[in-house]
Structures are given as structure tokens and as C-alpha cells.
N, C-alpha and C. Protein backbone atom coordinates (compact mmCIF):
# COMPACT_ATOMS: atom_id res chain seq x y z
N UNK A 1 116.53 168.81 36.78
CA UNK A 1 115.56 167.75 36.82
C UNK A 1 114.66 167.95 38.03
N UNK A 2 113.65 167.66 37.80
CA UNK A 2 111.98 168.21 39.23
C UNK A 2 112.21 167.02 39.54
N UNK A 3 112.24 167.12 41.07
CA UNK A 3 111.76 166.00 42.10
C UNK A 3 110.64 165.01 41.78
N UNK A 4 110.48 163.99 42.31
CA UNK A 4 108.93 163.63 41.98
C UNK A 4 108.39 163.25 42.98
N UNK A 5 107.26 163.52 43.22
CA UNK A 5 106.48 163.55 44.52
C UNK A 5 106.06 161.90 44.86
N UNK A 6 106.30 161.66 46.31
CA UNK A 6 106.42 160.07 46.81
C UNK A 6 104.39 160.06 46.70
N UNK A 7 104.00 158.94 45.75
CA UNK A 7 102.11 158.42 45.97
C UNK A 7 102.11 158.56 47.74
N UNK A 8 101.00 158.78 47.72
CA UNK A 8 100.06 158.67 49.19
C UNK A 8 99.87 157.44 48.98
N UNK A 9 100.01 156.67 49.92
CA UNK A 9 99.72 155.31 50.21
C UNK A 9 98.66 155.06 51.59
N UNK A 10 98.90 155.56 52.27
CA UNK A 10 97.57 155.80 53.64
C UNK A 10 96.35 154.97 53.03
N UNK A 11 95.68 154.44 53.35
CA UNK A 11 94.19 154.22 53.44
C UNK A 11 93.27 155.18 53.66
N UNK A 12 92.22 155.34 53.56
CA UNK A 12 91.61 156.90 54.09
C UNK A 12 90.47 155.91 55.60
N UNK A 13 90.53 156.80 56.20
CA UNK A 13 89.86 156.12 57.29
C UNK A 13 88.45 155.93 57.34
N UNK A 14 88.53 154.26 58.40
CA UNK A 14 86.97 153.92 58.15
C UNK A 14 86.38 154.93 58.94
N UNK A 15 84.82 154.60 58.53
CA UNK A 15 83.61 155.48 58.86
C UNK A 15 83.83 155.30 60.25
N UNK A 16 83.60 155.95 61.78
CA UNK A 16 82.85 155.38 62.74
C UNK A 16 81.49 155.91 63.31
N UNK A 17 81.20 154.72 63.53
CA UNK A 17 79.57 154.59 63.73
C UNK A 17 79.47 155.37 64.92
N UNK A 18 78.30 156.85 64.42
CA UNK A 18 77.90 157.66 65.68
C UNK A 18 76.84 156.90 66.32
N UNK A 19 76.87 156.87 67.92
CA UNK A 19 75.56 156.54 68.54
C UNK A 19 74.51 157.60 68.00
N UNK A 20 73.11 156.51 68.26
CA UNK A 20 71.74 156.92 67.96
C UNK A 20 71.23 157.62 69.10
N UNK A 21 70.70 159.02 69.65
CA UNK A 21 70.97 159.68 70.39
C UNK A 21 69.26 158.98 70.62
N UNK A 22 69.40 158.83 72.16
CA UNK A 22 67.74 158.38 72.40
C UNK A 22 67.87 156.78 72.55
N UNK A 23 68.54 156.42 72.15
CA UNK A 23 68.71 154.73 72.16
C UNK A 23 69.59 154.38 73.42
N UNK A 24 69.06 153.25 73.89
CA UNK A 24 70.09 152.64 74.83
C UNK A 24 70.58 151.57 74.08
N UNK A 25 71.77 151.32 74.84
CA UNK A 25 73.04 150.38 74.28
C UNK A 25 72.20 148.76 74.76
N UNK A 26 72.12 148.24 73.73
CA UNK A 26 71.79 146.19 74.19
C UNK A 26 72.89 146.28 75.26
N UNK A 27 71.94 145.29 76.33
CA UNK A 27 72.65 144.57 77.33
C UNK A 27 72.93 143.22 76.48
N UNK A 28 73.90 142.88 77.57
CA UNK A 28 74.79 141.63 76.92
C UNK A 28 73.68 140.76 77.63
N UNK A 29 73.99 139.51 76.68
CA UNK A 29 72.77 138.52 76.92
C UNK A 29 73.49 137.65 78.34
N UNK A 30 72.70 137.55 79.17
CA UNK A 30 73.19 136.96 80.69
C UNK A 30 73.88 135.33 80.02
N UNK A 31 75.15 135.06 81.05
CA UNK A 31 75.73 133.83 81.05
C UNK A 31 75.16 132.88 82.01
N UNK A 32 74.50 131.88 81.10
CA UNK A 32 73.69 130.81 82.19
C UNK A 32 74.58 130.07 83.49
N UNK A 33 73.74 130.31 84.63
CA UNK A 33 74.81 129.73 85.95
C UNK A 33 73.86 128.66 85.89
N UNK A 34 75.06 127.65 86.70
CA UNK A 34 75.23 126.52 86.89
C UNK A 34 74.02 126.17 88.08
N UNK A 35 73.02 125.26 88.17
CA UNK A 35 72.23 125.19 89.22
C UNK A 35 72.97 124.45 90.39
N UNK A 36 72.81 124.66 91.39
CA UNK A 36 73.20 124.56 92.81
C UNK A 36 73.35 122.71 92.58
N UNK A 37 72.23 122.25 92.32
CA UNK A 37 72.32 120.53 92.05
C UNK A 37 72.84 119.92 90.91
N UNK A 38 73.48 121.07 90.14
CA UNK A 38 74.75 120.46 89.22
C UNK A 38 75.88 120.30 89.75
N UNK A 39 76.39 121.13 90.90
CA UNK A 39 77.44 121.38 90.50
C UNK A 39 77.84 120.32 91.88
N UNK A 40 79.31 119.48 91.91
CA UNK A 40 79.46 118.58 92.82
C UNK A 40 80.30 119.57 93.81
N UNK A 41 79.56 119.04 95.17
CA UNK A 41 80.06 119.74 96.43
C UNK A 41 81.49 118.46 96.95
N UNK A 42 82.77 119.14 97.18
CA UNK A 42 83.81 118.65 97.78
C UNK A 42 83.13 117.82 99.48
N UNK A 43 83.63 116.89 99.80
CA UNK A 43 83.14 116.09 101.02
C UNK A 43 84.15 116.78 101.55
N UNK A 44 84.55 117.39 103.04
CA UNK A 44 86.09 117.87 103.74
C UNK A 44 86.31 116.56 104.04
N UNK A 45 87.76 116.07 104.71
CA UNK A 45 87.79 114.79 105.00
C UNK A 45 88.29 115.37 106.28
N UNK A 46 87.36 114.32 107.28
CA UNK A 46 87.74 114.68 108.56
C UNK A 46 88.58 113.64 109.27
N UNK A 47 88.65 112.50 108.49
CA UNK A 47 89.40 111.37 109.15
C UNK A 47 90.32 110.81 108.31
N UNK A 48 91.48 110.37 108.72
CA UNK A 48 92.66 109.51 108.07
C UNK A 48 92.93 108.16 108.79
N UNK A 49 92.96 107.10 107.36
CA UNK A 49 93.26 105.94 108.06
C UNK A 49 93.97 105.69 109.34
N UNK A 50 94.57 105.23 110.35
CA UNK A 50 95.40 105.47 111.50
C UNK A 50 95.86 103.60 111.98
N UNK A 51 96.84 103.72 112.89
CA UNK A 51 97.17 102.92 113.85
C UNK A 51 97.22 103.55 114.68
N UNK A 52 96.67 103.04 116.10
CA UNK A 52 97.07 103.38 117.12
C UNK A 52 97.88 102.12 117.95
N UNK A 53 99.12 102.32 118.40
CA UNK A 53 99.94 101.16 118.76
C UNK A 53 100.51 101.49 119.92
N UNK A 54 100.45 100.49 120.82
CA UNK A 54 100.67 100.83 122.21
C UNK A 54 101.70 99.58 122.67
N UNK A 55 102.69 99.98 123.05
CA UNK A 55 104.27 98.76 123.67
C UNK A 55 103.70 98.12 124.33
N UNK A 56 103.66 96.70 124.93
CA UNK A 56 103.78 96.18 126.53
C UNK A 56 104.67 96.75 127.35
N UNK A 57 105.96 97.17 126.17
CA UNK A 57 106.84 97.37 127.35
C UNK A 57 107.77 98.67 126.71
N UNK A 58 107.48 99.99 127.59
CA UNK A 58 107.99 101.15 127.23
C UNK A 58 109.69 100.90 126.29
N UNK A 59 109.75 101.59 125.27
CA UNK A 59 110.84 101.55 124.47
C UNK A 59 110.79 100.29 123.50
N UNK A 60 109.93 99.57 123.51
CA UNK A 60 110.11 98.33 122.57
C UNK A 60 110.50 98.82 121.19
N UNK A 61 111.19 98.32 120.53
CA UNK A 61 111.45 98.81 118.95
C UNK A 61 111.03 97.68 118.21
N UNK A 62 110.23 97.88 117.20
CA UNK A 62 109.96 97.40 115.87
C UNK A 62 109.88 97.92 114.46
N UNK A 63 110.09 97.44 113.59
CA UNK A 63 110.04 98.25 111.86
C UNK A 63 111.08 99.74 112.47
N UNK A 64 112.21 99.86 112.90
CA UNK A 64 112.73 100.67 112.87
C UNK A 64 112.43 101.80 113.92
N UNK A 65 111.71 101.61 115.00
CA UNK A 65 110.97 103.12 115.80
C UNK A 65 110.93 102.73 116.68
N UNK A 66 110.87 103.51 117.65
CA UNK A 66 110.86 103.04 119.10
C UNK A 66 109.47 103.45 119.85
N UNK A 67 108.97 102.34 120.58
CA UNK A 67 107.21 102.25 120.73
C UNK A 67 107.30 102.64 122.48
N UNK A 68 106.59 103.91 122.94
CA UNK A 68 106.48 104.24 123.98
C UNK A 68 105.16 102.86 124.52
N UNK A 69 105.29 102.85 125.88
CA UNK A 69 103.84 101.98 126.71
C UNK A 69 102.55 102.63 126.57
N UNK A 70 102.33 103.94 125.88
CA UNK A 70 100.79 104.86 125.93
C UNK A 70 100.74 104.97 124.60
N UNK A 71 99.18 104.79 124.03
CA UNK A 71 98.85 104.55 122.93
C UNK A 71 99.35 105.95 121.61
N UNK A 72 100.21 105.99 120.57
CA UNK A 72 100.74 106.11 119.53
C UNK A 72 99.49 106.61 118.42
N UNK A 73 99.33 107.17 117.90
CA UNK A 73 98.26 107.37 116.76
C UNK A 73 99.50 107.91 115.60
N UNK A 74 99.64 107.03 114.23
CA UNK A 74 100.56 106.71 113.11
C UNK A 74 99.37 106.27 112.36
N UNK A 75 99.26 107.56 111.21
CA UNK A 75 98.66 107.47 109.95
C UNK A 75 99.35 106.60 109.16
N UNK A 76 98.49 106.00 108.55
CA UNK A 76 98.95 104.43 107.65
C UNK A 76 99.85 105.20 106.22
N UNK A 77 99.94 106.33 105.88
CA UNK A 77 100.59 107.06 105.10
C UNK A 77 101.83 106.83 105.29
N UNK A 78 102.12 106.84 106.76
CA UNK A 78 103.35 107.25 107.18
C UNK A 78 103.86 106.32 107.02
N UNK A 79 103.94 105.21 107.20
CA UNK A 79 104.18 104.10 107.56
C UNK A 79 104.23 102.82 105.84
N UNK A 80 105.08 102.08 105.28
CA UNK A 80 105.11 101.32 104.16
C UNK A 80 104.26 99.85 105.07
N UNK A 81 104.27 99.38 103.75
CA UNK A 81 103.50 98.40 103.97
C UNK A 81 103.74 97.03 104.48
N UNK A 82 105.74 97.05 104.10
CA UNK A 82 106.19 96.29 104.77
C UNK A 82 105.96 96.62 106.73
N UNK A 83 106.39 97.79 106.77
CA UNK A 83 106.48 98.21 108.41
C UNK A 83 104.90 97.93 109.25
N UNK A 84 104.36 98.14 108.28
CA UNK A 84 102.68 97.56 109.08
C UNK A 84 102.49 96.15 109.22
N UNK A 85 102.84 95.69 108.29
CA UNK A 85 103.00 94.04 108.44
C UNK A 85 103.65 93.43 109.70
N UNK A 86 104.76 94.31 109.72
CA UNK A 86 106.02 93.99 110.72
C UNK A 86 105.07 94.45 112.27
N UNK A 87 104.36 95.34 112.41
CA UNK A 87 104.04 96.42 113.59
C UNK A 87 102.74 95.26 113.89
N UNK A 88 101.87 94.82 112.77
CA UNK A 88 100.67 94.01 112.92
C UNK A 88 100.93 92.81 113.65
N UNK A 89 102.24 92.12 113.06
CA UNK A 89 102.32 90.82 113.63
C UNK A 89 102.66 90.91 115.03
N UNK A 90 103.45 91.36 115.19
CA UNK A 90 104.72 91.55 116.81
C UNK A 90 103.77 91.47 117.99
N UNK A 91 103.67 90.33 118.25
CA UNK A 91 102.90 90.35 119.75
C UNK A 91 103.20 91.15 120.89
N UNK A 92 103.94 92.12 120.97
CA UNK A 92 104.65 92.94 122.14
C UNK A 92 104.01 94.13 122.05
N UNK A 93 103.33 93.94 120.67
CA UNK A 93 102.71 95.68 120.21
C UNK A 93 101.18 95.18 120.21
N UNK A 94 100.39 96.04 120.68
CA UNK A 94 98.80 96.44 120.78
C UNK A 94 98.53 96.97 119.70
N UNK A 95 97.55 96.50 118.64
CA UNK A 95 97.77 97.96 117.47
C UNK A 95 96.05 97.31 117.03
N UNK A 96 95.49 98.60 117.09
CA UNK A 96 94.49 98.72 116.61
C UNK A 96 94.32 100.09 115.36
N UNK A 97 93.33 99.45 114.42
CA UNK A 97 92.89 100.19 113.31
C UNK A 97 92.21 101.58 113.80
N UNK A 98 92.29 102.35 113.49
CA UNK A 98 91.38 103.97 114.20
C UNK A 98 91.26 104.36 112.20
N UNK A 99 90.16 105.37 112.99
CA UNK A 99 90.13 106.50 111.55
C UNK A 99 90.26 107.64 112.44
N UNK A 100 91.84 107.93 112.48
CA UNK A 100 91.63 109.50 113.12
C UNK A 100 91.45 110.79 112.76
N UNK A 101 91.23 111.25 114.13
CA UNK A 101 90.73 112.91 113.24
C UNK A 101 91.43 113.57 112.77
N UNK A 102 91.03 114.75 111.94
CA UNK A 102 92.13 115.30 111.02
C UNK A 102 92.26 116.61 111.65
């Protein structure tokens, strides 16, 4: 009995396209930039809310911390809102609002 030969199944390959000798290649069409007064500029932040809190009397403790007699600079971050309340009222403590520098 003769073998039988397995079909060609392959595809025959596509054409590829020769360049046109003498021609230049299209440039790609430019990607429109953004104009300078579109686009929003970041502000840096140079200041953070602050207390600055100063003891009458070296070592005083309030809201948990102990308050030297020379003025303290404590970003309001740091600090809950109960403990500012507590630091605001206390007549023993000096505390003024600052925006300090960053």
C-alpha cells in the first residue's frame, strides 16, 4: 500500500510593499501641545497652619506635653482638635496662631 502525501496547508505569503525609490517617507502628523495658559501651574506651599505656644512657667504640662518658657512652633496637623482646644483655653499657655514656614 503507497503512503499518502500530508496537503500543504501553509498560506503562501503576503506581498510586501517595496519602497518607491526617490520618495521620502510621510512625517507623522505633529501631536498638538498644550499652551503654556492651559495648563494649571502647582502653587509650592510655603507655609503651614502653626501654634506657637510659649509656658509662663518652664515645664508646664497640658493636652499631654510638656511646654518649655520659649516660644514652641506645633503645626496644627500635629496636634487633634481636642488638644488645641485644651492648649487654647489654659491661661498658663501664650499661644498664638502663626502660618509657619515650611
Amino acid at each position: 500500500m503507497a503512503a499518502k502525501k500530508p496537503e500543504d496547508t501553509t498560506a503562501p505569503a503576503a506581498p510586501v510593499a517595496e519602497p518607491v525609490v526617490g520618495e521620502a517617507a510621510a512625517a507623522p502628523e505633529p501631536v498638538p501641545q498644550a499652551e503654556a495658559a492651559d495648563v494649571p501651574v502647582a502653587t509650592p506651599i510655603t507655609t503651614l497652619p502653626a501654634l506657637r505656644v510659649t509656658a509662663k512657667v518652664a515645664g508646664f504640662r497640658r493636652a499631654g506635653l510638656a511646654w518649655p518658657d520659649q516660644p514652641v512652633t506645633v503645626p496644627r496637623g500635629a496636634l487633634s482638635a481636642d488638644r488645641i482646644e485644651q492648649i487654647k483655653a489654659e491661661p498658663m499657655l501664650v499661644v498664638e496662631e502663626i502660618a509657619a514656614p515650611v
